[in-house]
Protein backbone atom coordinates (compact mmCIF):
# COMPACT_ATOMS: atom_id res chain seq x y z
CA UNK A 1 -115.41 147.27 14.30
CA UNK A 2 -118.84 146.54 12.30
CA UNK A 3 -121.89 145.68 14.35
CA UNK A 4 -121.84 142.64 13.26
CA UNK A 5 -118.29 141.42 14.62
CA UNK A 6 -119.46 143.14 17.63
CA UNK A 7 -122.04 140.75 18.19
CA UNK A 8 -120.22 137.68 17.06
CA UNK A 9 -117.33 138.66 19.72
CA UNK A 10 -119.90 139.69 22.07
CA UNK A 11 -121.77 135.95 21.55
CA UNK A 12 -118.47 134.50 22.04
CA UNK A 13 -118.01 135.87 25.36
CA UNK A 14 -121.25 134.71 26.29
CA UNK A 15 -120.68 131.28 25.10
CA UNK A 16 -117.29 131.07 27.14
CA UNK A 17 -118.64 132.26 30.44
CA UNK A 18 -121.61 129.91 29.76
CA UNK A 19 -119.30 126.92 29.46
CA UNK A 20 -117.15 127.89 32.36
CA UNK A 21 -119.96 128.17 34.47
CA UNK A 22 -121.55 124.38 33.86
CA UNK A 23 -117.69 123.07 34.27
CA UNK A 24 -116.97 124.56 37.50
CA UNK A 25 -120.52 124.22 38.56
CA UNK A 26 -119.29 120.16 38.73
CA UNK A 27 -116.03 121.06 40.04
CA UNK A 28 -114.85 121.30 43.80
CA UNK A 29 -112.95 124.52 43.53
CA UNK A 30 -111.48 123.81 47.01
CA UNK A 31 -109.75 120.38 45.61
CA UNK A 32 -108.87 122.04 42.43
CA UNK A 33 -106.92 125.37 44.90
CA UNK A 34 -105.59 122.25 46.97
CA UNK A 35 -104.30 120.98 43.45
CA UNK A 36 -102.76 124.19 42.51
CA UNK A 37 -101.17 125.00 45.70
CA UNK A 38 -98.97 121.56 45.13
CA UNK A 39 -97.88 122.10 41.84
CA UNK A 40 -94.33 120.80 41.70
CA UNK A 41 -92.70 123.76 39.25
CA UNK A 42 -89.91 122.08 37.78
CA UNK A 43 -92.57 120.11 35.99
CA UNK A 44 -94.22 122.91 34.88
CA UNK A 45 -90.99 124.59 33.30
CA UNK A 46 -90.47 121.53 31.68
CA UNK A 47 -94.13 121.64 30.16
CA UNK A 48 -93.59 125.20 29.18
CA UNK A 49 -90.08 124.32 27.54
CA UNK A 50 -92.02 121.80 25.46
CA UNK A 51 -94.60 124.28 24.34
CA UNK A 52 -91.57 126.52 23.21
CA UNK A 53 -90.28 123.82 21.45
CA UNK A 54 -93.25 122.94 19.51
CA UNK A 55 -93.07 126.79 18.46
CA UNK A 56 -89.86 126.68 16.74
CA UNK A 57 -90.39 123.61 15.24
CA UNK A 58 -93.24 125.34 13.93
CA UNK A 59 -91.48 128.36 12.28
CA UNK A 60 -88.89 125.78 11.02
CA UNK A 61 -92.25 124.10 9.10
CA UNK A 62 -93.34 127.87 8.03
CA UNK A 63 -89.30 128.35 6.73
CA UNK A 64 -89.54 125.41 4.76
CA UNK A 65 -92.99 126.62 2.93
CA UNK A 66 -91.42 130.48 2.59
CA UNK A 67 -88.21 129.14 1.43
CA UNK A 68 -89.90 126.46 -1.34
CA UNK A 69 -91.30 129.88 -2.99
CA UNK A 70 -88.05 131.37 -2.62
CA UNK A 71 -89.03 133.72 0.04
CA UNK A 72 -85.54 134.07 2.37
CA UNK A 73 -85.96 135.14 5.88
CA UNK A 74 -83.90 133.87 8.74
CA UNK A 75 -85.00 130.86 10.96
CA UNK A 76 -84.40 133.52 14.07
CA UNK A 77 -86.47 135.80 12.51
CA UNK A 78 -89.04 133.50 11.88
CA UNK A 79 -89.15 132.21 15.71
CA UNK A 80 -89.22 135.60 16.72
CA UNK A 81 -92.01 136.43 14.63
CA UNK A 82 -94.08 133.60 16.15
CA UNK A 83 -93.27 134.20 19.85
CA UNK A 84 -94.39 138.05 19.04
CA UNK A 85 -97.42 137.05 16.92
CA UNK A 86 -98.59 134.40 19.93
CA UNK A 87 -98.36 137.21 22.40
CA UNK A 88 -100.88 139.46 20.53
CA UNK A 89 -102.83 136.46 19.91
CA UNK A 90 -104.04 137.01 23.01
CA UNK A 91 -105.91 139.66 22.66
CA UNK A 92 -107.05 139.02 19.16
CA UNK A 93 -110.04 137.56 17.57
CA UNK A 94 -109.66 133.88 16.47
CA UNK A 95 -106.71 133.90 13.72
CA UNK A 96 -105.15 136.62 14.94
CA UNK A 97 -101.74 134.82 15.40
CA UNK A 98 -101.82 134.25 11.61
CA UNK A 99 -103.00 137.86 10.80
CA UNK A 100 -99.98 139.01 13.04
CA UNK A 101 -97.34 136.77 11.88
CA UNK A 102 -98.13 138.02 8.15
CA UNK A 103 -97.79 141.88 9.57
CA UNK A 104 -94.23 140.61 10.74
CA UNK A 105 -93.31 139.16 7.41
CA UNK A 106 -93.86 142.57 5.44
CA UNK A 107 -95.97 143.15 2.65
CA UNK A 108 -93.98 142.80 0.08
CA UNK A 109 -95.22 139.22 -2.13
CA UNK A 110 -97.93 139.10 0.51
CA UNK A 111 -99.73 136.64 -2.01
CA UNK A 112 -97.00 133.96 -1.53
CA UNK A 113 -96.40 134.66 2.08
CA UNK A 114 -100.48 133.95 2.89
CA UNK A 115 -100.12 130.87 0.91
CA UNK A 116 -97.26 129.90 2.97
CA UNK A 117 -99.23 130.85 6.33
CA UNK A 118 -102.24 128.99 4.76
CA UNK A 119 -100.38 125.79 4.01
CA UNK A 120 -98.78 126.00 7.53
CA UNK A 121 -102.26 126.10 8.81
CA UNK A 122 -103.11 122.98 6.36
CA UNK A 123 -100.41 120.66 7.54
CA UNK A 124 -101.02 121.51 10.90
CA UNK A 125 -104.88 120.60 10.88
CA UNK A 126 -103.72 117.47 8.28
CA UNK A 127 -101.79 116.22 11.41
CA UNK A 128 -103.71 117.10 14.45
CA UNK A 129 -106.59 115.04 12.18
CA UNK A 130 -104.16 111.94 12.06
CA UNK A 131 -103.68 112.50 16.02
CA UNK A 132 -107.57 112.53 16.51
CA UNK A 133 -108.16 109.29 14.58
CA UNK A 134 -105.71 107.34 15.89
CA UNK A 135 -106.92 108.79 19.54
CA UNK A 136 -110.30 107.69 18.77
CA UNK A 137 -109.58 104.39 17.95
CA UNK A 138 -107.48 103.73 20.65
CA UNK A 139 -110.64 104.78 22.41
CA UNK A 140 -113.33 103.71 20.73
CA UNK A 141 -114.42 101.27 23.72
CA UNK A 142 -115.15 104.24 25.61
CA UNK A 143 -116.87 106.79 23.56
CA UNK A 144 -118.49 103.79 21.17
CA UNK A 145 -121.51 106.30 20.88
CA UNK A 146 -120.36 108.72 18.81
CA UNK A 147 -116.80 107.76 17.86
CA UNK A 148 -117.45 105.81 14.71
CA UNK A 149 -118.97 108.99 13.05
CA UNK A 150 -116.24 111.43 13.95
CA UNK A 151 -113.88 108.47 12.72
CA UNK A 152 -115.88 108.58 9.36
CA UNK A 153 -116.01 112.40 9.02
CA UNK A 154 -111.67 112.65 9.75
CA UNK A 155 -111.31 109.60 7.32
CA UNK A 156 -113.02 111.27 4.47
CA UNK A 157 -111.05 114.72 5.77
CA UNK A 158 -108.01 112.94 5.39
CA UNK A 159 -108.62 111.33 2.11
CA UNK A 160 -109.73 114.95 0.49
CA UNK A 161 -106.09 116.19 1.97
CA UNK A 162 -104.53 113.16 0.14
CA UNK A 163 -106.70 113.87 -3.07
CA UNK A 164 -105.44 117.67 -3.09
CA UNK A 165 -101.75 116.63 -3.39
CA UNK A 166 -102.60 113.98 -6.09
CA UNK A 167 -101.73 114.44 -9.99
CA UNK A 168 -104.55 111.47 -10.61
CA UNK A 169 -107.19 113.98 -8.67
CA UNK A 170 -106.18 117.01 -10.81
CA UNK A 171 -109.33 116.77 -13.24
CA UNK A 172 -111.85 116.78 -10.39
CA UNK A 173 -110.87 120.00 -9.19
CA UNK A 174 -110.45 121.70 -12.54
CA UNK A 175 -114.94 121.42 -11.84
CA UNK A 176 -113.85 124.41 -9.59
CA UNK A 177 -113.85 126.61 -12.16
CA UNK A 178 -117.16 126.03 -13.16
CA UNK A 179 -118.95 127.00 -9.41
CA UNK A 180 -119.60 130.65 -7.71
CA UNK A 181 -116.09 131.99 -6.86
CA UNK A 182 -114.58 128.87 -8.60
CA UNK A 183 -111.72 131.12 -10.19
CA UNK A 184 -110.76 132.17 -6.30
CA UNK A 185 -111.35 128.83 -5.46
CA UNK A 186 -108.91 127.29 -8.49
CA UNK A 187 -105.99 129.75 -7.81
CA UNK A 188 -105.94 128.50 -3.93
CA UNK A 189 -105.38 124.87 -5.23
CA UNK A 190 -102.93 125.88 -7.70
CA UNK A 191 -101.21 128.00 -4.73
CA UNK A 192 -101.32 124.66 -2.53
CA UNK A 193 -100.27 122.60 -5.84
CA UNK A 194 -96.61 125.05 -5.76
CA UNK A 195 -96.24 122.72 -2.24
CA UNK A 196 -96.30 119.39 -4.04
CA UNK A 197 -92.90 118.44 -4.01
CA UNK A 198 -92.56 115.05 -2.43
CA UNK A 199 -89.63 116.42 -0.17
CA UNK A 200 -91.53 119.12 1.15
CA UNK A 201 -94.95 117.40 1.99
CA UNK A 202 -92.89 114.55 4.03
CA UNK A 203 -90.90 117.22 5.73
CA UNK A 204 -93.87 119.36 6.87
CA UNK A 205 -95.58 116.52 7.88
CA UNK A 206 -92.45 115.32 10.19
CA UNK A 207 -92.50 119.04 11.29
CA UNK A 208 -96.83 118.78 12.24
CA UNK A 209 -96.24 115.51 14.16
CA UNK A 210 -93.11 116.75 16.01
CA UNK A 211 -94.99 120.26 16.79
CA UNK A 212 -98.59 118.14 18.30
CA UNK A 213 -95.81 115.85 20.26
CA UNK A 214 -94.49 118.70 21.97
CA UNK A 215 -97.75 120.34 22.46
CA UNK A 216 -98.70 116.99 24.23
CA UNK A 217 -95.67 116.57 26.13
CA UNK A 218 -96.59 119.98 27.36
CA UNK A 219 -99.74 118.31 28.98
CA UNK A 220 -97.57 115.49 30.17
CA UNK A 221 -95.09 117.29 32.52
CA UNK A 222 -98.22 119.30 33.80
CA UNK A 223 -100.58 116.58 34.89
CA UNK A 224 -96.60 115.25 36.53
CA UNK A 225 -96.69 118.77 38.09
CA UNK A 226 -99.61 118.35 40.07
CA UNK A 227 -99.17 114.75 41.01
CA UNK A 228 -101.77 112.76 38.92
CA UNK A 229 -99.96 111.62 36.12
CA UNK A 230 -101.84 111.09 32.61
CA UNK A 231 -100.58 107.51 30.66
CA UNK A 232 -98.13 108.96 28.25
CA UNK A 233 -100.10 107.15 25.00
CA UNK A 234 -103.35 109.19 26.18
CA UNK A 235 -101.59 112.13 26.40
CA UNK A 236 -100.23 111.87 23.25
CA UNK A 237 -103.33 110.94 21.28
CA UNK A 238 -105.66 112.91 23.50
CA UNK A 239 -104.20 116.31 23.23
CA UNK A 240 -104.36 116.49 19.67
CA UNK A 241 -107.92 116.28 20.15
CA UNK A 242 -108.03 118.68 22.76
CA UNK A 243 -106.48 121.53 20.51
CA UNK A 244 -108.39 120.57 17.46
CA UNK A 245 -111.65 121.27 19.98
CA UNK A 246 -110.45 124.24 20.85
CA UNK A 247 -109.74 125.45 17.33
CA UNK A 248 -113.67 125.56 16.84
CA UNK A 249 -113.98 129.20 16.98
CA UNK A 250 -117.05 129.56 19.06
CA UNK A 251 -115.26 131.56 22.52
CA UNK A 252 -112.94 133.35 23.51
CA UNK A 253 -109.33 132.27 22.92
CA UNK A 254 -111.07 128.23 23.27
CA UNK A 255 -111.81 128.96 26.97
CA UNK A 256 -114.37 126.13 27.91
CA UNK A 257 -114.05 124.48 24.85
CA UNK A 258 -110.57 123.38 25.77
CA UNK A 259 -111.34 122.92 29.48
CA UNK A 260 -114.08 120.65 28.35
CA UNK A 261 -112.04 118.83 26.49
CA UNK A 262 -109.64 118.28 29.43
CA UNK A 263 -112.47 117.57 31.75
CA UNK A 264 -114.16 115.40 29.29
CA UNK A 265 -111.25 112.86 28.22
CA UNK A 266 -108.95 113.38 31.19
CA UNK A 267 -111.27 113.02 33.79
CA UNK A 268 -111.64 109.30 33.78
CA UNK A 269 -108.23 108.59 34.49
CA UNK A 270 -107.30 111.51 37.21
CA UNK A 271 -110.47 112.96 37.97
CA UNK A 272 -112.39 116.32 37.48
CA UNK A 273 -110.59 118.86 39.26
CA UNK A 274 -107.20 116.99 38.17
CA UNK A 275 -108.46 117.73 34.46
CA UNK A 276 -109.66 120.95 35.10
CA UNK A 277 -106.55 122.27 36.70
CA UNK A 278 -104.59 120.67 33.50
CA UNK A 279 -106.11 122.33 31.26
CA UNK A 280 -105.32 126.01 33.30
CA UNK A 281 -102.04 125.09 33.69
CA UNK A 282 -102.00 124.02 30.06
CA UNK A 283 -103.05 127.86 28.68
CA UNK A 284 -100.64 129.53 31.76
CA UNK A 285 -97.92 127.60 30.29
CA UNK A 286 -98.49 128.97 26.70
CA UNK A 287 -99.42 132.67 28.01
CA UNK A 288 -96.12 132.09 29.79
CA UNK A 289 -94.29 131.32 26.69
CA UNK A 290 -95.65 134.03 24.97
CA UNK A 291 -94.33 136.16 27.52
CA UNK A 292 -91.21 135.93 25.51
CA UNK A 293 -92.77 137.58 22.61
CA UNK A 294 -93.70 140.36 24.63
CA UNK A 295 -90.32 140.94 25.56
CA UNK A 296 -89.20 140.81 22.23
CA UNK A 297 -92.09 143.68 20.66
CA UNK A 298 -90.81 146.07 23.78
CA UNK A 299 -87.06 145.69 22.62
CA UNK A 300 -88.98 146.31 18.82
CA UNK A 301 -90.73 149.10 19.74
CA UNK A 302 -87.33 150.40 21.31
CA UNK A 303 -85.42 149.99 18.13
């Protein structure tokens, strides 16, 4: 590893113990043991169920991208790659999961299989943007401050997505060509422009929408588990934002920017060490989960 990623990792590290510090440091860690020593566990299979669920719908979304470039691998194998690929992503740097589920695929058209990965990635950001405006402006009352500039910022996001997938926009980024890179920069947009069928763009986005659902209902079973129930709307509109927080790849594996989150929007509504002890159970859930995938490399490894 190069010095520099060295000190990148090493400043995320920093960053996440940082953050975890000023969180608890507000947090009564005797309510939040009292919280965990309640949890109600057929809850928390349930949450973990939906968390699995919002997996395969995933590699059903990265089948239909594979499949539209004629790339054939089974919808098994595809789940299986993910559940493996989410297990080492725990012990990789940010992006790891899509760096492993490419090693999975083979190398063979690697070109069209990162495109694939890539778009996955794209739909999945395209939605959890959707998610976070309509979250924010079901909240805007409360976080009036600040939320009518975020709101701005996804709009235009959302209209550039829109724009990408247009035949009318086609010209403007033909000026591509023309910047640094711009050649690189082209061939990505005619890679994305190989997704344009109408058929498949409605059918990932069903597939991103479905997968942030289940990644929410996750959420929604757990705060059940511990006995302070979050409204099912806020869940569902909140969690989105929660994951697109911890996407921002400034810690370890989103560790205090996820918490944060949790303690941040949550805490209103079932207080601090409720939140806090949500967004735990929320990563235990999905390290449980990827459990599976670790089964599934040993029996790999075997073969």
């Amino acid at each position: 590893m190069s010095t520099k990623k060295v000190l990148i990792e090493t400043g995320k590290i920093l960053i996440t113990i940082l953050l975890l510090y000023l969180l608890l440091k507000k947090i009564n860690l005797n309510e939040l043991l009292e919280i965990f020593s309640h949890v109600k566990y057929t809850y928390f299979i349930l949450a973990a169920f939906m968390y699995l669920t919002g997996i395969f719908i995933s590699s059903m979304r990265w089948n239909l991208f594979l499949s539209s470039l004629g790339i054939k691998v089974s919808l098994s194998a595809l789940f299986s790659h993910y559940l493996k690929s989410l297990f080492l992503a725990n012990f990789l740097p940010s992006g790891g999961l899509d760096v492993a589920r490419l090693m999975f695929l083979g190398k063979e058209r690697i070109k069209e299989k990162l495109s694939s990965t890539f778009m996955d990635r794209v739909f999945g950001f395209l939605a959890i943007n959707i998610y976070v405006f309509l979250g924010l402006l079901y909240s805007l009352h409360d976080t009036e401050k600040y939320a009518k500039v975020v709101i701005i910022a996804l709009f235009l996001q959302l209209v550039f997505f829109f724009m990408l997938f247009s035949k009318k926009t086609a010209s403007f980024f033909l000026l591509l060509k023309k910047m640094p890179m711009g050649e690189h920069l082209y061939h990505i947009y005619e890679f994305l422009h190989s997704f344009r069928s109408k058929n498949i763009v409605i059918k990932a986005l069903v597939y991103s929408f479905l997968i942030q659902f289940s990644y929410s209902m996750d959420v929604y079973f757990i705060t059940l588990s511990i006995g302070k129930p979050m409204g099912f709307l806020r869940t569902v509109l909140f969690v989105p934002l929660i994951n697109f927080i911890s996407m921002i790849p400034v810690t370890v594996s989103g560790f205090g920017m996820r918490e944060g989150g949790f303690v941040f929007l949550f805490s209103k509504y079932i207080g601090k060490e409720a939140a806090m002890a949500t967004s735990l159970l929320y990563f235990i859930s999905i390290f449980c989960v990827s459990i599976i995938g670790a089964i599934m490399l040993i029996r790999f490894q075997k073969k």
